[in-house]
Protein backbone atom coordinates (compact mmCIF):
# COMPACT_ATOMS: atom_id res chain seq x y z
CA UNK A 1 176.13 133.97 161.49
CA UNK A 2 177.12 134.43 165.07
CA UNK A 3 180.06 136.96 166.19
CA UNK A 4 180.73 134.75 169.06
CA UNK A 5 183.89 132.21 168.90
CA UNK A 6 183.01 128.55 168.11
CA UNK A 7 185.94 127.37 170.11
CA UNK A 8 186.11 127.56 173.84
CA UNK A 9 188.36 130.43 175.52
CA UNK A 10 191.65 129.31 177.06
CA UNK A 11 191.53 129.20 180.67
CA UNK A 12 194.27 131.00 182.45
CA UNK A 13 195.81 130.04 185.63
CA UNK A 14 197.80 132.16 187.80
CA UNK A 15 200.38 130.32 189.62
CA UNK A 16 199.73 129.50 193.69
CA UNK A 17 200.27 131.22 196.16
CA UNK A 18 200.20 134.51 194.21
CA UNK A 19 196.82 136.21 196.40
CA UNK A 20 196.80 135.95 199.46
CA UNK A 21 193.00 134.65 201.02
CA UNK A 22 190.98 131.81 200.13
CA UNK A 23 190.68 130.26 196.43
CA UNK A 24 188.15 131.78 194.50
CA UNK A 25 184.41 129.75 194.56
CA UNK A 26 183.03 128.29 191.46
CA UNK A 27 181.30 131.03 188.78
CA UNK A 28 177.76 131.57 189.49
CA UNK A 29 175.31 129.66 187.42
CA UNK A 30 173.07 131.73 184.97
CA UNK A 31 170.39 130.93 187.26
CA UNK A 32 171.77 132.80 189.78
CA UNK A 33 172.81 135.98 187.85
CA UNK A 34 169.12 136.16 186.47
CA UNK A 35 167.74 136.38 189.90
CA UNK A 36 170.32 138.72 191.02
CA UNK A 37 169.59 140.86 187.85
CA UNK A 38 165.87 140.59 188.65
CA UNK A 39 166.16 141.78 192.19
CA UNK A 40 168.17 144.61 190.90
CA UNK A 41 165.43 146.05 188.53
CA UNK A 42 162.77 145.12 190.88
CA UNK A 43 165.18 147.32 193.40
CA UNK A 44 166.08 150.62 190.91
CA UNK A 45 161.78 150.43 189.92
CA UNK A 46 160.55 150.64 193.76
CA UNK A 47 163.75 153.03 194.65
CA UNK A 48 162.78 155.23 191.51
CA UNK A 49 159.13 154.69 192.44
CA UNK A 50 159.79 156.01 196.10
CA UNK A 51 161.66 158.94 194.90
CA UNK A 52 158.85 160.35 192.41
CA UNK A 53 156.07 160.17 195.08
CA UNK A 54 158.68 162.15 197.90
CA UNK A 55 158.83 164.44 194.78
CA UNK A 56 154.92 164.97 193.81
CA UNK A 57 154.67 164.65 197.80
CA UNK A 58 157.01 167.93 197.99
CA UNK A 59 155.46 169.52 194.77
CA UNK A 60 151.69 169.01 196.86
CA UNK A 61 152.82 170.59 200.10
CA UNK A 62 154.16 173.43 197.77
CA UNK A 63 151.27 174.24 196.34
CA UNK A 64 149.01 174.01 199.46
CA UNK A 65 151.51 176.60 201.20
């Protein structure tokens, strides 16, 4: 048994001219988000990555002095 709703959500409209600026695009597709979720990890690895070898970098010049 699911948790999730077997009938669609209600879409809510907000009347014109409320915001200012251009109309809001389509949603992304779930395509999209998976790449852009994807890029993110491989982002946070190589950032955490690059931060542990300045750190074993520092701890190495440490010791030597």
């Amino acid at each position: 048994m699911s948790i999730a709703s077997a009938a669609p959500s209600p879409h809510t409209t907000e009347p014109t001219g409320s915001t200012p600026g251009p109309a809001p695009g389509p949603a992304p597709r779930v395509r999209q988000q998976a790449r852009d979720a994807a890029t993110l990890m491989v982002f946070s690895a190589a950032t955490s990555v690059g931060v542990a070898v300045a750190f074993l970098l520092l701890a190495l010049a440490a010791r030597q002095a």
